[in-house]
Structures are given as structure tokens and as C-alpha cells.
N, C-alpha and C. Protein backbone atom coordinates (compact mmCIF):
# COMPACT_ATOMS: atom_id res chain seq x y z
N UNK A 1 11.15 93.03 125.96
CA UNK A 1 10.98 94.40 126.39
C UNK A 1 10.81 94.43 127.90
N UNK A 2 11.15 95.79 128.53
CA UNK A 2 11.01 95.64 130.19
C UNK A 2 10.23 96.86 130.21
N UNK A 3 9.64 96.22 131.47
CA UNK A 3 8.52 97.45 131.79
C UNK A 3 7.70 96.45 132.94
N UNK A 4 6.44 97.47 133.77
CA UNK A 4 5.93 96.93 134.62
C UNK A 4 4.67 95.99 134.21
N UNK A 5 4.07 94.99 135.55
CA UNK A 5 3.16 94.23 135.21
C UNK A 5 1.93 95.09 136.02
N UNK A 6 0.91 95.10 135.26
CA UNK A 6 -0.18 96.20 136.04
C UNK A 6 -1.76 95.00 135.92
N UNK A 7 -2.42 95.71 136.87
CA UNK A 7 -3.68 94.92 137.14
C UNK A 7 -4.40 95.30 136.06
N UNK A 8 -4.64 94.09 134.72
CA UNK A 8 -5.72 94.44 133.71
C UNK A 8 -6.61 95.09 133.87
N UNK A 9 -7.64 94.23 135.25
CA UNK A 9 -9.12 94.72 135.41
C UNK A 9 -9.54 95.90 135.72
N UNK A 10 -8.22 96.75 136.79
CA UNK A 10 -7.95 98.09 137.47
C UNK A 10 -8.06 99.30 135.85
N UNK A 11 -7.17 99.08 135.37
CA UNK A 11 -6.65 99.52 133.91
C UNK A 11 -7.90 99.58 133.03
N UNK A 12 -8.52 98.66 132.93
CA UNK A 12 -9.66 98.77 132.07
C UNK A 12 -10.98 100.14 133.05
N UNK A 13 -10.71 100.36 134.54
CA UNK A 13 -12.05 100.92 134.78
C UNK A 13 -11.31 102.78 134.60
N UNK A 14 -9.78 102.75 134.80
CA UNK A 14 -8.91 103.92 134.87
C UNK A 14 -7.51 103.93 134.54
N UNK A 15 -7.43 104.44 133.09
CA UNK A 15 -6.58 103.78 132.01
C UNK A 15 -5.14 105.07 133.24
N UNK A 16 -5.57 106.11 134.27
CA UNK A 16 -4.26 106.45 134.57
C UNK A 16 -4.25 106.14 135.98
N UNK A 17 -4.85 105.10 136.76
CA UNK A 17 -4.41 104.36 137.55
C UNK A 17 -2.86 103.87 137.71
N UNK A 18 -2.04 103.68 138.48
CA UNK A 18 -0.93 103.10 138.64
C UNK A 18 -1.42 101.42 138.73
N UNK A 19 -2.58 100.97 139.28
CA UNK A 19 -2.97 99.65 139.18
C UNK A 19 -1.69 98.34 139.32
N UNK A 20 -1.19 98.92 140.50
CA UNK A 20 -0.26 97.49 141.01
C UNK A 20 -0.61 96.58 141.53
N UNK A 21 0.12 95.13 140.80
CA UNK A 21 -0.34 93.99 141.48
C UNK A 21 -0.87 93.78 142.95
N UNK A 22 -1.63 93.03 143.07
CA UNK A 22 -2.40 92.46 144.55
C UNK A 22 -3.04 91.19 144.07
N UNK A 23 -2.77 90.68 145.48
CA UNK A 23 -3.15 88.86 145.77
C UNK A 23 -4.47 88.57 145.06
N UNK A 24 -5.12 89.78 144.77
CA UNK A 24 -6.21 89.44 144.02
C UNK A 24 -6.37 89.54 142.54
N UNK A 25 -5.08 89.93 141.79
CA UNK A 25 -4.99 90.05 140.22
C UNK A 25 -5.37 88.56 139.83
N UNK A 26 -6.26 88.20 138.12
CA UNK A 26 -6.17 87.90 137.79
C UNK A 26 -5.82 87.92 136.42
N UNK A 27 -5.96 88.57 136.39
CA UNK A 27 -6.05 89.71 135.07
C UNK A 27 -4.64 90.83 134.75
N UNK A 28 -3.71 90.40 134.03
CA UNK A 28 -2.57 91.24 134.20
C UNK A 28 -2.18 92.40 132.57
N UNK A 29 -1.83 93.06 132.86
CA UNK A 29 -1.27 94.07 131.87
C UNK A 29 0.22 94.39 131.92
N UNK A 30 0.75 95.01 130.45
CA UNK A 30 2.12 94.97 130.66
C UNK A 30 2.10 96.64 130.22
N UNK A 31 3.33 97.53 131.05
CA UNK A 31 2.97 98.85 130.33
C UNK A 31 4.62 99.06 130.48
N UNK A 32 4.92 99.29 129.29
CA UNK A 32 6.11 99.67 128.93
C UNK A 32 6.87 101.16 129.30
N UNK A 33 8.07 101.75 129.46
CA UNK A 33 8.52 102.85 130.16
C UNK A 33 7.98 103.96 129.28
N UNK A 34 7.66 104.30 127.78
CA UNK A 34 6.88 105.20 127.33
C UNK A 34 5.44 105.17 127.63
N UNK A 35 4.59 104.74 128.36
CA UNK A 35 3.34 104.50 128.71
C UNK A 35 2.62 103.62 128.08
N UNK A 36 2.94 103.41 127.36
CA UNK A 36 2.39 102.13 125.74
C UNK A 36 1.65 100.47 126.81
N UNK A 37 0.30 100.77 126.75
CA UNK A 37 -0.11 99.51 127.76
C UNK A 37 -0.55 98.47 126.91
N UNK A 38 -0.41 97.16 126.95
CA UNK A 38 -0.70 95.90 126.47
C UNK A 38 -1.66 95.23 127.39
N UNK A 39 -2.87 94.77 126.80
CA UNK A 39 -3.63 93.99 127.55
C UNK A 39 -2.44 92.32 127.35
N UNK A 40 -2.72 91.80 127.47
CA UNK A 40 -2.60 90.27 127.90
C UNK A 40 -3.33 89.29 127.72
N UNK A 41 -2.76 88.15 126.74
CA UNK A 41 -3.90 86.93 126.61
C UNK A 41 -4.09 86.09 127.25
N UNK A 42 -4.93 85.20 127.30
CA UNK A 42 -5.10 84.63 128.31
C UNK A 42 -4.10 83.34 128.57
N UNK A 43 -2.99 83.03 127.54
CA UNK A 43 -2.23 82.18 127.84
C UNK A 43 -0.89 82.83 128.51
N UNK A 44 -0.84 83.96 128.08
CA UNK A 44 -0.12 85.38 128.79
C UNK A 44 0.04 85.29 130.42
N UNK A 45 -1.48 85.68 130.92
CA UNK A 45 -1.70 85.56 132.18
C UNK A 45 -1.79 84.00 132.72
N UNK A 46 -1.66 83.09 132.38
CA UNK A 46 -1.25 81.83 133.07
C UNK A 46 0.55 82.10 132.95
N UNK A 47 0.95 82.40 132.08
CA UNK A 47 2.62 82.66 132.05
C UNK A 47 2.96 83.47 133.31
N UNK A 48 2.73 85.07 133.68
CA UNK A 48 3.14 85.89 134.26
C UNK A 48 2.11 85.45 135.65
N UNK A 49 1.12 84.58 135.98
CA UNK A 49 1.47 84.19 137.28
C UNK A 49 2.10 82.88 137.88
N UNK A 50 2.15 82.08 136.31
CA UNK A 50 3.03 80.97 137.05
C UNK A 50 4.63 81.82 137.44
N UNK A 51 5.15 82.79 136.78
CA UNK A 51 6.06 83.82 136.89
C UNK A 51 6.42 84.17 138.63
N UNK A 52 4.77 84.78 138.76
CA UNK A 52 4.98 85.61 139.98
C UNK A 52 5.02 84.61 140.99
N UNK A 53 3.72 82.99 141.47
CA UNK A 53 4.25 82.31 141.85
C UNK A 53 5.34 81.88 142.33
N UNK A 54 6.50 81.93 141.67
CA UNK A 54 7.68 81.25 141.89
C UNK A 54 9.06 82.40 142.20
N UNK A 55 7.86 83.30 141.85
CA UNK A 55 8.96 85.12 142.66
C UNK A 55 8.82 85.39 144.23
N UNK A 56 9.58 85.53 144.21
CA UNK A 56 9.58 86.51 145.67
C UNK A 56 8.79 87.96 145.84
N UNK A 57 9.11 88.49 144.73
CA UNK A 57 8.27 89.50 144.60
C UNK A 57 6.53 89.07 143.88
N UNK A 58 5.40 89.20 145.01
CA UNK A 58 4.35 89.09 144.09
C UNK A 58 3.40 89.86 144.27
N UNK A 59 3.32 91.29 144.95
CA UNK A 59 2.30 92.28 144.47
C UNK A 59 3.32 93.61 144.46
N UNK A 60 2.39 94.52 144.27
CA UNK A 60 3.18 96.26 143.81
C UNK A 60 3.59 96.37 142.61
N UNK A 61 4.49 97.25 142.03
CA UNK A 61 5.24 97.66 141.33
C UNK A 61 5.90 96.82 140.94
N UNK A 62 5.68 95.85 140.05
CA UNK A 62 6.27 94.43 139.63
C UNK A 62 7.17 94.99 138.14
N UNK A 63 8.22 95.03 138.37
CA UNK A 63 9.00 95.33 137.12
C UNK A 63 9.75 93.93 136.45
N UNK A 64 9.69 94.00 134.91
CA UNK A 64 9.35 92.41 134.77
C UNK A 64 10.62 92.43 133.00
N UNK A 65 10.58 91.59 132.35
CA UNK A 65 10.76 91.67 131.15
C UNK A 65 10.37 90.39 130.30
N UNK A 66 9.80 90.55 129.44
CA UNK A 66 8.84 89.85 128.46
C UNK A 66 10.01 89.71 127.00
N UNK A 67 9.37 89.02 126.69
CA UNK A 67 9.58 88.58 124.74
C UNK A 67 7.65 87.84 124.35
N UNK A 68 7.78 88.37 123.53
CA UNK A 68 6.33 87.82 123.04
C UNK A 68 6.06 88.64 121.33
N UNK A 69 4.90 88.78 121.17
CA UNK A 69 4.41 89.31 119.74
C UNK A 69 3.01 89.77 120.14
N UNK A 70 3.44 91.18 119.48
CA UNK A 70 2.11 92.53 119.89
C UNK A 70 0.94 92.26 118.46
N UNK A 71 0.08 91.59 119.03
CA UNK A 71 -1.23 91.86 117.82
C UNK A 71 -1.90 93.03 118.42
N UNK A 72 -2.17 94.30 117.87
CA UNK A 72 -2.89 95.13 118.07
C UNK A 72 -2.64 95.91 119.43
N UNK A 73 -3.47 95.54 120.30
CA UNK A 73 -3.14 96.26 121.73
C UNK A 73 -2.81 94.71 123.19
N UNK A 74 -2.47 93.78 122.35
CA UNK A 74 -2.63 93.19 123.35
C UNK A 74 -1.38 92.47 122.81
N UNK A 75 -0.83 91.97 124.01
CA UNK A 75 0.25 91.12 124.12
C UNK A 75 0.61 89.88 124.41
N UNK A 76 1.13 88.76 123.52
CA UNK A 76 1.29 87.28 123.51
C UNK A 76 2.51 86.95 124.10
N UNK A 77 2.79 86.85 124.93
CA UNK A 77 3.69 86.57 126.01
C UNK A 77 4.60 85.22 125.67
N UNK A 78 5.63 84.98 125.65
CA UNK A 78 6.37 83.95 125.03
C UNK A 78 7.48 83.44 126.15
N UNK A 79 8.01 84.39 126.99
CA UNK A 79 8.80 84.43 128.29
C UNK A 79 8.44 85.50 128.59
N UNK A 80 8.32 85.67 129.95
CA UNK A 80 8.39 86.49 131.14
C UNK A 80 9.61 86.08 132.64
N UNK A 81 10.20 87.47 132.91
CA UNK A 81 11.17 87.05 133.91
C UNK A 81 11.07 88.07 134.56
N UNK A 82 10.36 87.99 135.95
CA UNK A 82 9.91 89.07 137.16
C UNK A 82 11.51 89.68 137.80
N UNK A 83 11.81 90.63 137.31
CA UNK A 83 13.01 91.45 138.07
C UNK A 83 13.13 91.54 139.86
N UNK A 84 14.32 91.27 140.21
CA UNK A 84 14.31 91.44 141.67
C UNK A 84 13.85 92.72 142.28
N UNK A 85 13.73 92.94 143.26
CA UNK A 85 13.62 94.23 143.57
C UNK A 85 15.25 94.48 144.44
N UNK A 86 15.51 95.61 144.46
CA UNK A 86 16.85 95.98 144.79
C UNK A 86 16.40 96.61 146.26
């Protein structure tokens, strides 16, 4: 699925925050183009910053696309691939 990567910790204090990445995320969320937000596990977030790491793009408006499996509200991340920015 594609959609953006948003700052978990931001998200958890203001669920309508835009909450874009910064050098200080550790904590990441995935929110899909109908608004539908996924927290992230914690093997998740070692995925999507070894991800951003190795991107060019690594804070803001990080538009991304995932494969994984949704338990409940949170999301198990299986691949992640950080979209260029145009």
C-alpha cells in the first residue's frame, strides 16, 4: 500500500497533526491516502529507518510504499520503499 510515513510520537499527542518526519523521529506511523493511520511495530520502525537511512529523502512529507500485515491498528511492515520526491 502507498501512503505517507508520519511521526508516531507527534500522532499519538494530535491524531490531526500533519506530523512529518524530522531528524528526531523515532517512532514512525504509516497513514494511508483515505486517512486510515497505522501505528508501527517495533521491528517496523527499525525497517522504515534503515529505509530512510539509505534515502535521500529523510525528513517531511515522506511518501513511501509498504507490504506488511495489519493486526488491529498497527502495522507489521514486511518491505518498505521511500518514494523519490519529484
Amino acid at each position: 500500500m502507498s501512503g505517507i510515513l508520519v511521526d508516531a510520537d507527534c500522532k499519538t499527542g494530535n491524531a490531526a497533526e500533519k506530523c512529518e518526519i524530522t531528524n528526531a523521529t523515532k517512532n514512525f506511523g504509516f497513514q494511508v491516502g483515505d486517512g486510515k493511520y497505522f501505528k508501527l511495530d517495533a521491528g517496523s520502525n527499525a525497517k522504515v529507518l534503515t529505509a530512510l537511512q539509505a534515502s535521500e529523502t529523510k525528513t517531511g512529507a515522506i511518501r513511501a510504499a509498504v507490504s506488511g500485515t495489519v493486526e488491529g491498528d498497527t502495522l507489521k511492515v514486511n518491505t518498505v520503499e521511500i518514494e523519490r520526491r519529484r
